[in-house]
N, C-alpha and C. Protein backbone atom coordinates (compact mmCIF):
# COMPACT_ATOMS: atom_id res chain seq x y z
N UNK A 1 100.20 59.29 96.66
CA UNK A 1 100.59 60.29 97.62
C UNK A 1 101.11 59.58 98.88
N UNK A 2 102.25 60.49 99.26
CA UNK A 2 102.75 59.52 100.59
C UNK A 2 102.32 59.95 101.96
N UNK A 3 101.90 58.94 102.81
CA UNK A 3 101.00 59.04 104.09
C UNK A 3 102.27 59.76 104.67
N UNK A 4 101.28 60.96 105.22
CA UNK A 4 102.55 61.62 106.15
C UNK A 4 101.78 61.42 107.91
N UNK A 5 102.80 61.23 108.50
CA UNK A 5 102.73 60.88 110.01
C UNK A 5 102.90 61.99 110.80
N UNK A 6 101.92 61.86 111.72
CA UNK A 6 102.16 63.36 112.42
C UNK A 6 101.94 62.90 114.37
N UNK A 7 103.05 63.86 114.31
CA UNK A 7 104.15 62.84 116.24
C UNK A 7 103.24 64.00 116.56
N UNK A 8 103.15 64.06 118.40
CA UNK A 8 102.55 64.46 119.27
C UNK A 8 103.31 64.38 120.54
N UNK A 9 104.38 64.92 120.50
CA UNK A 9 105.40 64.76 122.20
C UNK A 9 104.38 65.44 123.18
N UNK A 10 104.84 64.93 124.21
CA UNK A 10 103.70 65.49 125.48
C UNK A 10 104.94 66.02 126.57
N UNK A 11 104.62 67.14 127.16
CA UNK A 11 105.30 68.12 127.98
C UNK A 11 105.02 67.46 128.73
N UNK A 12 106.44 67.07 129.56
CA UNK A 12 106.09 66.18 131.07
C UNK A 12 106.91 67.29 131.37
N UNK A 13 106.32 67.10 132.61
CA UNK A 13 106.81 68.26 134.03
C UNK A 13 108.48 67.67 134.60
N UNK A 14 109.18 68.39 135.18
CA UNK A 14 110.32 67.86 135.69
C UNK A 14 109.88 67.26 137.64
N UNK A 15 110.84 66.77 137.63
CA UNK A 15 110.42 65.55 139.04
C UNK A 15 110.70 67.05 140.10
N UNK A 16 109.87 66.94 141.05
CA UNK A 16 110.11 67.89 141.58
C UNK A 16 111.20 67.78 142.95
N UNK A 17 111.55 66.64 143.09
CA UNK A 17 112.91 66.54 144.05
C UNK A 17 113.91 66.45 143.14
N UNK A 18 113.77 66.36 141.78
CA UNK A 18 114.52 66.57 141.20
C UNK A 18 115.54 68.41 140.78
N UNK A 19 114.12 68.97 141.12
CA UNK A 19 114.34 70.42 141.13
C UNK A 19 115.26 70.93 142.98
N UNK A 20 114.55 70.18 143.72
CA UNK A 20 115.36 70.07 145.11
C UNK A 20 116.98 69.65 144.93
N UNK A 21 116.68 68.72 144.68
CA UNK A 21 118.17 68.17 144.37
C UNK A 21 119.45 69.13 143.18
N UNK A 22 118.89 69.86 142.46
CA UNK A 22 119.58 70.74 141.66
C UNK A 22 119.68 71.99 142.55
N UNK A 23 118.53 72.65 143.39
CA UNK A 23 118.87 73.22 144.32
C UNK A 23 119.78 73.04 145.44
N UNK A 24 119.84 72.14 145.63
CA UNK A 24 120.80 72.20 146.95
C UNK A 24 121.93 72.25 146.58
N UNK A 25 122.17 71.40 145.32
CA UNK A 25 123.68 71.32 144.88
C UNK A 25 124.41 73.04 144.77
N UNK A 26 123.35 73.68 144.14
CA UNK A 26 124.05 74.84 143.81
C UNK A 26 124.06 75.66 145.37
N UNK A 27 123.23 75.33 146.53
CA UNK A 27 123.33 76.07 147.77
C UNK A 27 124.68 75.99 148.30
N UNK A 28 124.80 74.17 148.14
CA UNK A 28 126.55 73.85 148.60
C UNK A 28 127.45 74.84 147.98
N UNK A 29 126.73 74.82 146.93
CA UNK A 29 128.65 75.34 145.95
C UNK A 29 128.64 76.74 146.31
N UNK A 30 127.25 77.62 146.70
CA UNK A 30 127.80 78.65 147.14
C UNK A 30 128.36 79.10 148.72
N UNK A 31 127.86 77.85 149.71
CA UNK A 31 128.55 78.05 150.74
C UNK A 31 129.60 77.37 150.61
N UNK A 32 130.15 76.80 149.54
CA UNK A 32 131.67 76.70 149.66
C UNK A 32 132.64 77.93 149.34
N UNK A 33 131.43 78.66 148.67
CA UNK A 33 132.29 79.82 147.81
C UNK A 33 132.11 80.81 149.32
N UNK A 34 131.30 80.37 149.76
CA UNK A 34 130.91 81.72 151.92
C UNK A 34 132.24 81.59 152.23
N UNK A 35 132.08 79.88 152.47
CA UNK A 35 133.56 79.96 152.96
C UNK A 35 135.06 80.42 152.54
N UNK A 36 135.22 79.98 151.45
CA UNK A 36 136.68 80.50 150.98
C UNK A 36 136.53 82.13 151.13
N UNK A 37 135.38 82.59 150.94
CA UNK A 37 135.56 83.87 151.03
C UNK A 37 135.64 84.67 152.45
N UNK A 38 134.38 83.82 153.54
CA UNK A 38 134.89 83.91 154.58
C UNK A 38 136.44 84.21 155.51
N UNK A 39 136.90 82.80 155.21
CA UNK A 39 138.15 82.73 155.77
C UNK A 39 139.14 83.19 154.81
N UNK A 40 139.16 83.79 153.68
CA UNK A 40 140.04 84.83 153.70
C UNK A 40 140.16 86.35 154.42
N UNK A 41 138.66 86.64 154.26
CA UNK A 41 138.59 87.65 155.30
C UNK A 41 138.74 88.09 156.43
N UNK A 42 138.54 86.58 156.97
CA UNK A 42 139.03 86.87 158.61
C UNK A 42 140.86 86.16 158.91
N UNK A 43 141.70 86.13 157.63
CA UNK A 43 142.49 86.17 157.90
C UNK A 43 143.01 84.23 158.67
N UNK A 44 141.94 83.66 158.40
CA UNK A 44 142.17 82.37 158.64
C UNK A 44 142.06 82.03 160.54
N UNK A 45 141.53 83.47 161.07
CA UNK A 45 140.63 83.18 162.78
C UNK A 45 139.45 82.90 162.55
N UNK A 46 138.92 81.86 163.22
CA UNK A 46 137.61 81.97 163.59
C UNK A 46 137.07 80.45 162.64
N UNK A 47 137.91 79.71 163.06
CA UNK A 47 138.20 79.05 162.13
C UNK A 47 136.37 77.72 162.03
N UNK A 48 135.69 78.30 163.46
CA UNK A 48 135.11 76.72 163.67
C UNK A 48 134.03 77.60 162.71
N UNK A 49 133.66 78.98 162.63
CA UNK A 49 132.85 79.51 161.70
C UNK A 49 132.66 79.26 160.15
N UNK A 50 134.00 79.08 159.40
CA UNK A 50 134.28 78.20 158.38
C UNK A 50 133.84 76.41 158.24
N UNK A 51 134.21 76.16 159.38
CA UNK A 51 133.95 74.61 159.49
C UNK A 51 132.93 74.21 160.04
N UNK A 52 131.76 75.12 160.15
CA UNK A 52 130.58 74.87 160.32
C UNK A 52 129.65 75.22 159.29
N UNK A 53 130.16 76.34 158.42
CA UNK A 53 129.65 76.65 157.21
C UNK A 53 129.80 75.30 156.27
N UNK A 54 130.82 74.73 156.30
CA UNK A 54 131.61 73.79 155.36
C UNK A 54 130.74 72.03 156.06
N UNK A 55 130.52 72.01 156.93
CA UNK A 55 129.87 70.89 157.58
C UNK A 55 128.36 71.17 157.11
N UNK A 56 127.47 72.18 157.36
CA UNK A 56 126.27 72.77 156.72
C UNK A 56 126.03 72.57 155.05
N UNK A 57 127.32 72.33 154.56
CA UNK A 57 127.48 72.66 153.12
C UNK A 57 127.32 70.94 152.80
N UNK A 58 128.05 70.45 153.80
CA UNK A 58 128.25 68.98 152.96
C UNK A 58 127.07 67.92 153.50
N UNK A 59 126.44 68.34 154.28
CA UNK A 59 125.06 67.89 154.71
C UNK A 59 124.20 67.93 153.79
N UNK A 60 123.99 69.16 152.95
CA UNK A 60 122.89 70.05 152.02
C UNK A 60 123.11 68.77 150.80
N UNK A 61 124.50 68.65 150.50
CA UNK A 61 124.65 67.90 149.28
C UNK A 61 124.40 66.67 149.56
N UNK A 62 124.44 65.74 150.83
CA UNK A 62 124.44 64.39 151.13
C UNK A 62 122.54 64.09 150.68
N UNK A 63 121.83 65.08 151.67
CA UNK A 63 120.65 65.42 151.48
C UNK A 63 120.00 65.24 149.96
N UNK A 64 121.07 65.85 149.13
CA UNK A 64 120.85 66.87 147.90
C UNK A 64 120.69 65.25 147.18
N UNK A 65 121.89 64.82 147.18
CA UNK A 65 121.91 63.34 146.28
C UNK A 65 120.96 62.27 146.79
N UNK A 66 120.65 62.24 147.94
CA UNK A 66 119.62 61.65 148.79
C UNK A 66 118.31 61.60 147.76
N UNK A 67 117.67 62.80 147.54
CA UNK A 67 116.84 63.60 147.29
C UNK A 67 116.67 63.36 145.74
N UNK A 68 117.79 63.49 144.52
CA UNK A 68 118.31 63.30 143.33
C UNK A 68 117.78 61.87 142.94
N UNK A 69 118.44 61.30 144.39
CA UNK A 69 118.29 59.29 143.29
C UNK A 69 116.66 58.94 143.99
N UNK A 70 116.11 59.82 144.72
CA UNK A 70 114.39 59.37 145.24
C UNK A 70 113.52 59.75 144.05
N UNK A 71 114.20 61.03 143.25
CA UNK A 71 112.98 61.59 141.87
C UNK A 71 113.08 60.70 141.11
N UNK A 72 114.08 59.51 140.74
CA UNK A 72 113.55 58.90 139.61
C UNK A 72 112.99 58.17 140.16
N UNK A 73 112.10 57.75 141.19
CA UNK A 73 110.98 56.62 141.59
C UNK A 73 109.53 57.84 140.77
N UNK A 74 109.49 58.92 140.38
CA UNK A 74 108.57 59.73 140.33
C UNK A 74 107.66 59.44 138.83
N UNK A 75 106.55 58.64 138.72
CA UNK A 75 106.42 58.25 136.98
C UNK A 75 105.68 59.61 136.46
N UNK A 76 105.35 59.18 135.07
CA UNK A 76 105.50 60.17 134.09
C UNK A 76 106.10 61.78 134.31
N UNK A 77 107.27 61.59 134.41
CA UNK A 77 108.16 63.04 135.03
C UNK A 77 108.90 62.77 133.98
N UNK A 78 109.84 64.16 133.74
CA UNK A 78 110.58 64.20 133.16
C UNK A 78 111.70 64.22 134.22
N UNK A 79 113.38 63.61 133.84
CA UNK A 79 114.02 63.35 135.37
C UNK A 79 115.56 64.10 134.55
N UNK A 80 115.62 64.98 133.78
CA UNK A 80 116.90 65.84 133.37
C UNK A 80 117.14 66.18 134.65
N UNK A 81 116.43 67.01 135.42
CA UNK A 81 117.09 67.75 136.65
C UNK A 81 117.14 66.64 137.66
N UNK A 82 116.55 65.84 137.63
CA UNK A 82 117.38 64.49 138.37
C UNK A 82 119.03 64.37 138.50
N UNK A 83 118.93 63.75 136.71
CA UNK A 83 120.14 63.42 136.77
C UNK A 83 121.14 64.43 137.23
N UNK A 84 120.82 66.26 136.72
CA UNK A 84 122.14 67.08 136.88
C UNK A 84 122.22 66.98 138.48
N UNK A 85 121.03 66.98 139.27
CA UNK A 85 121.46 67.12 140.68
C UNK A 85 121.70 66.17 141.45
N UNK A 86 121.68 64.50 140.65
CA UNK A 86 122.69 63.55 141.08
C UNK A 86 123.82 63.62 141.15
N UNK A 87 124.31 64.07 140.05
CA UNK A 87 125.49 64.13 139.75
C UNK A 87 126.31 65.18 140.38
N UNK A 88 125.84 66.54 140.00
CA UNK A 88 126.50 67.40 140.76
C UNK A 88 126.73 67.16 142.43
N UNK A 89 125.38 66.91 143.06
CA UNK A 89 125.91 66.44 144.34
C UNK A 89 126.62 65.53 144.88
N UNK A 90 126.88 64.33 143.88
CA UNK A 90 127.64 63.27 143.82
C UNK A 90 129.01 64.03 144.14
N UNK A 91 129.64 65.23 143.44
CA UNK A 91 130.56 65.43 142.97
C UNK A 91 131.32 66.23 144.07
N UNK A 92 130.33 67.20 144.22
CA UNK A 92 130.34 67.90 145.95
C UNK A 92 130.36 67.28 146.78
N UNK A 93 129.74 66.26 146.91
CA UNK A 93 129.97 65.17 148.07
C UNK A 93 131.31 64.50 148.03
N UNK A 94 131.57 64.17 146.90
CA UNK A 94 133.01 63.65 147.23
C UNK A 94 134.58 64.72 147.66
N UNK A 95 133.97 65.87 146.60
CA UNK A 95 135.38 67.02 147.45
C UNK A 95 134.93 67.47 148.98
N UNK A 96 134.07 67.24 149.26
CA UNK A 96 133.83 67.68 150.30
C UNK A 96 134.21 66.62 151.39
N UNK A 97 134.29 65.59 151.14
CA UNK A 97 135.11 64.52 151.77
C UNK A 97 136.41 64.17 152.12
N UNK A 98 136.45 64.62 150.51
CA UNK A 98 138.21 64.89 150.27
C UNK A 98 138.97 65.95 151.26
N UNK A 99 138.13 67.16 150.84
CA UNK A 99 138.47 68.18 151.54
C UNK A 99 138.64 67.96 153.21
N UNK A 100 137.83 67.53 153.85
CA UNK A 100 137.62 66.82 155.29
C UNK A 100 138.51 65.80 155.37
N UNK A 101 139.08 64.92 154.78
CA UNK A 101 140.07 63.60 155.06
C UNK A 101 141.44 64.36 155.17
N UNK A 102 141.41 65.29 154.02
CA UNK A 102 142.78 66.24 153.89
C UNK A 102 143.22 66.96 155.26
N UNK A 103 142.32 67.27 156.08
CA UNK A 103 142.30 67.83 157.38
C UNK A 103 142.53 67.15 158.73
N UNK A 104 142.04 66.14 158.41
CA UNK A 104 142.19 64.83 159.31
C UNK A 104 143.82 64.48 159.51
């Protein structure tokens, strides 16, 4: 008879700045979405209201990735939401740069 082997995975918790860091990313992306929606509405016045939303936005993500590459110091965690909210804020951080140099 053949020895059968029997696995035992263990539920690790996710890093919890890792859960921060997936949060913020998605806070940015929706005050990017305030803004475009903003300043269509007001017709493109009021402009420092946009560019303070948009400065607020790219802080959250600098923070956000800040926050992202500190959870993998976190042991026995699970670090999936690490990585997505490295990355995503990585990503926001850079259009949001872009976006700001373009203005410059």
């Amino acid at each position: 008879m053949a020895k059968r082997y029997r696995y035992a995975f263990v539920k690790k918790k996710e890093a919890a700045k890792g859960k921060l860091s997936t949060g913020l990313a998605s806070a940015s992306f929706l005050l990017f979405l305030a803004a475009v929606v903003t300043s269509f509405l007001l017709e493109g016045t009021y402009g420092f209201i946009v560019g303070g939303i948009c400065l607020f936005a790219m802080l959250l993500s600098i923070y956000g990735f800040i926050m992202g590459l500190m959870s993998f110091s976190e042991e026995k965690r699970a670090h999936r939401t690490s990585i997505i909210g490295s990355i995503a804020n990585g990503i926001i951080m850079v259009g949001w740069l872009g976006f700001f140099l373009m203005g410059v």
